[in-house]
Protein backbone atom coordinates (compact mmCIF):
# COMPACT_ATOMS: atom_id res chain seq x y z
CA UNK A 1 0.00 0.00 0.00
CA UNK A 2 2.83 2.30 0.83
CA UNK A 3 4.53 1.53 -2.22
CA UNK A 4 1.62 2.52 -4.47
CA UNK A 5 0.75 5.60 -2.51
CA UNK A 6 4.87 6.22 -3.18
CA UNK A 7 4.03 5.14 -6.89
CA UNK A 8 0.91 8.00 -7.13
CA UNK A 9 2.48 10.79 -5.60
CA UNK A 10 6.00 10.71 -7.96
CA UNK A 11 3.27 10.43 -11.09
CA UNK A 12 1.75 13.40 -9.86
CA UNK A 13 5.24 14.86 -9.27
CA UNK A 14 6.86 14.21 -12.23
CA UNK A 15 3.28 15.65 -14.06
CA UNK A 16 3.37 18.71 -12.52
CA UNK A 17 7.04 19.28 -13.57
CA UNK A 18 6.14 18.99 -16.86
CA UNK A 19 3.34 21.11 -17.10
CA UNK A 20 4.14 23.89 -19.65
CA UNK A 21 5.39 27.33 -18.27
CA UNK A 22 1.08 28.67 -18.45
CA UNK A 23 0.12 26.07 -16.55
CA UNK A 24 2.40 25.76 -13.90
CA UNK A 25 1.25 29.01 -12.49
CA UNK A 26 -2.36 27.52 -12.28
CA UNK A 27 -3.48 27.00 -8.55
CA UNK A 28 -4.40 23.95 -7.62
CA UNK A 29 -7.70 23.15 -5.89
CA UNK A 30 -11.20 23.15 -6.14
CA UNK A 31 -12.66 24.50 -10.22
CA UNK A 32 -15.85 25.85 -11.21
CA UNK A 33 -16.30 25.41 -15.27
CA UNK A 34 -19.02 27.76 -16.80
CA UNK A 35 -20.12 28.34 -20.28
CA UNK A 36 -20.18 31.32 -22.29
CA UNK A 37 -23.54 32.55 -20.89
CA UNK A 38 -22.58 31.93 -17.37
CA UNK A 39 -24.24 28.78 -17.44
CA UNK A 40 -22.27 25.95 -15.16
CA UNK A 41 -21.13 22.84 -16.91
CA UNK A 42 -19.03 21.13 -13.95
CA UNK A 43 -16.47 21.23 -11.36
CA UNK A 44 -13.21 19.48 -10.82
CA UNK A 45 -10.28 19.15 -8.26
CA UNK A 46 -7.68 20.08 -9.60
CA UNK A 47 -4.10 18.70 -9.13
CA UNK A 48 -2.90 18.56 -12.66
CA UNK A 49 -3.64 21.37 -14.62
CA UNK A 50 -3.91 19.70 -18.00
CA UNK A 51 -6.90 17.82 -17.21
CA UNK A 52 -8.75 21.60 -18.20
CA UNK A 53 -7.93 20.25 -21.54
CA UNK A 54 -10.01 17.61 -21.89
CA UNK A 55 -13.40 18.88 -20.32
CA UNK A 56 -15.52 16.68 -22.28
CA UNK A 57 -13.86 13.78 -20.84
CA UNK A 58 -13.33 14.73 -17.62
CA UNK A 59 -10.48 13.06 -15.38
CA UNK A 60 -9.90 9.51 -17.85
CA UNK A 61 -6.57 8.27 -18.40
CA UNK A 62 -6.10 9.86 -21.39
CA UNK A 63 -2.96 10.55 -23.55
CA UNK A 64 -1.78 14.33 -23.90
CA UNK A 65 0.35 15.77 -26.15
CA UNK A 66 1.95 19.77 -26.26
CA UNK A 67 1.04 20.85 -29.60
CA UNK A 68 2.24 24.39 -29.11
CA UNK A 69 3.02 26.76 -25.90
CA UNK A 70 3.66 30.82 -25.24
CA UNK A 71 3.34 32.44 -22.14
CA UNK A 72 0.09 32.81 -22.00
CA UNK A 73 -1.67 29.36 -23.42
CA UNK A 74 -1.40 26.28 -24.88
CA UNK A 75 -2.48 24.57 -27.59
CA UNK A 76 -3.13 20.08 -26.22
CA UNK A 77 -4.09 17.15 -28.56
CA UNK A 78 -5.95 14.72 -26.31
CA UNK A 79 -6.79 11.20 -27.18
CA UNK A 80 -9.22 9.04 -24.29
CA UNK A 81 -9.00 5.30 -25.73
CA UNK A 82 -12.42 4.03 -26.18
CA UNK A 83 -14.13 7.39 -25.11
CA UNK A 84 -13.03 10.18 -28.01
CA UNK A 85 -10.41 12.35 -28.64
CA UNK A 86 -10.05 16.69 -28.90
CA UNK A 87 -8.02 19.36 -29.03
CA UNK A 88 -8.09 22.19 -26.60
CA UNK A 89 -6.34 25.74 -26.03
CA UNK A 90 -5.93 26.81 -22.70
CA UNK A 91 -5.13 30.46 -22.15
CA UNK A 92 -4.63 31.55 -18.75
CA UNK A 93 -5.41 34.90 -17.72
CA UNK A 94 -4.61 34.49 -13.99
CA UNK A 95 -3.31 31.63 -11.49
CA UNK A 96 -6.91 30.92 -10.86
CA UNK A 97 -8.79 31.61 -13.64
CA UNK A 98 -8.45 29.68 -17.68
CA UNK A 99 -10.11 30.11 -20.90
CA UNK A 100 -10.65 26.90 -22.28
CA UNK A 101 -11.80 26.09 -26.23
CA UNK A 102 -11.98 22.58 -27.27
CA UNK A 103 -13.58 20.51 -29.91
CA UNK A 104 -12.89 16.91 -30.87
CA UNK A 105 -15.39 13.53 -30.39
CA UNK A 106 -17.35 12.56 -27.57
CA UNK A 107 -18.42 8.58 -27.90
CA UNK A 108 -18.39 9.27 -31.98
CA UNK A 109 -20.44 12.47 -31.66
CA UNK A 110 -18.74 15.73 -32.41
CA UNK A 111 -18.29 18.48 -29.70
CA UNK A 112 -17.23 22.34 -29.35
CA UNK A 113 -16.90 23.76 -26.34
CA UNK A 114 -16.17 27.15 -24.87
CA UNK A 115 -15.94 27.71 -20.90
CA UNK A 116 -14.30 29.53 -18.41
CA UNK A 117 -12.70 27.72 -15.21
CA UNK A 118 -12.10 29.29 -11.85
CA UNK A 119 -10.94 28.28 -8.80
CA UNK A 120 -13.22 28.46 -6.20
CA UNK A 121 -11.12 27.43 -2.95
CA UNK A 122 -9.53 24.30 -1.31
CA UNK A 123 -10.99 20.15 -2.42
């Protein structure tokens, strides 16, 4: 048990180090998601920061790649086997609050989405 708790928390280590430069800044913690009409479409706790790029599909062991960074977003190709795929831009505007834009496929069906994430306070 000890060994896989070990095992977790140097995954979660060695993901945070490589977070790109925009999202290493990004507070971890508790995130409100909200469409572009203020509507709200989720919330997450947040350790990794990358999981904001794959809102559709949520927190699935999914495989990430860093299409493109500056320092203020970046651009992530996502692929969830057996659940879809997308690609997302994350632009953050502060250490607690993202723009996110993604499209890609849900289950076979297309999506877009457009939402703004926030940090609301501790998980």
């Amino acid at each position: 048990m000890r060994a896989a708790i070990a095992l977790l928390f140097m995954l979660l280590l060695s993901a945070q180090a490589q977070a790109p430069a925009p999202l290493a800044q990004v507070e971890r913690g508790q995130w409100q998601l909200q469409g572009p009409d203020g509507s709200a479409i989720g919330a997450v706790c947040l350790g990794d920061p990358l999981l904001l790029a794959q809102p559709q599909h949520g927190p699935q062991p999914c495989s990430r790649e860093i299409l493109a960074a500056d320092a203020h977003s970046v651009t992530v190709n996502y692929v969830c086997p057996g659940m879809g795929r997308g690609r997302t831009i994350l632009r953050v505007e502060t250490p607690r609050l993202v723009q996110i834009d993604s499209q890609g496929l849900h289950h076979g069906a297309p999506f877009a989405l457009r939402a703004q994430a926030r940090k609301t306070g501790p998980c």
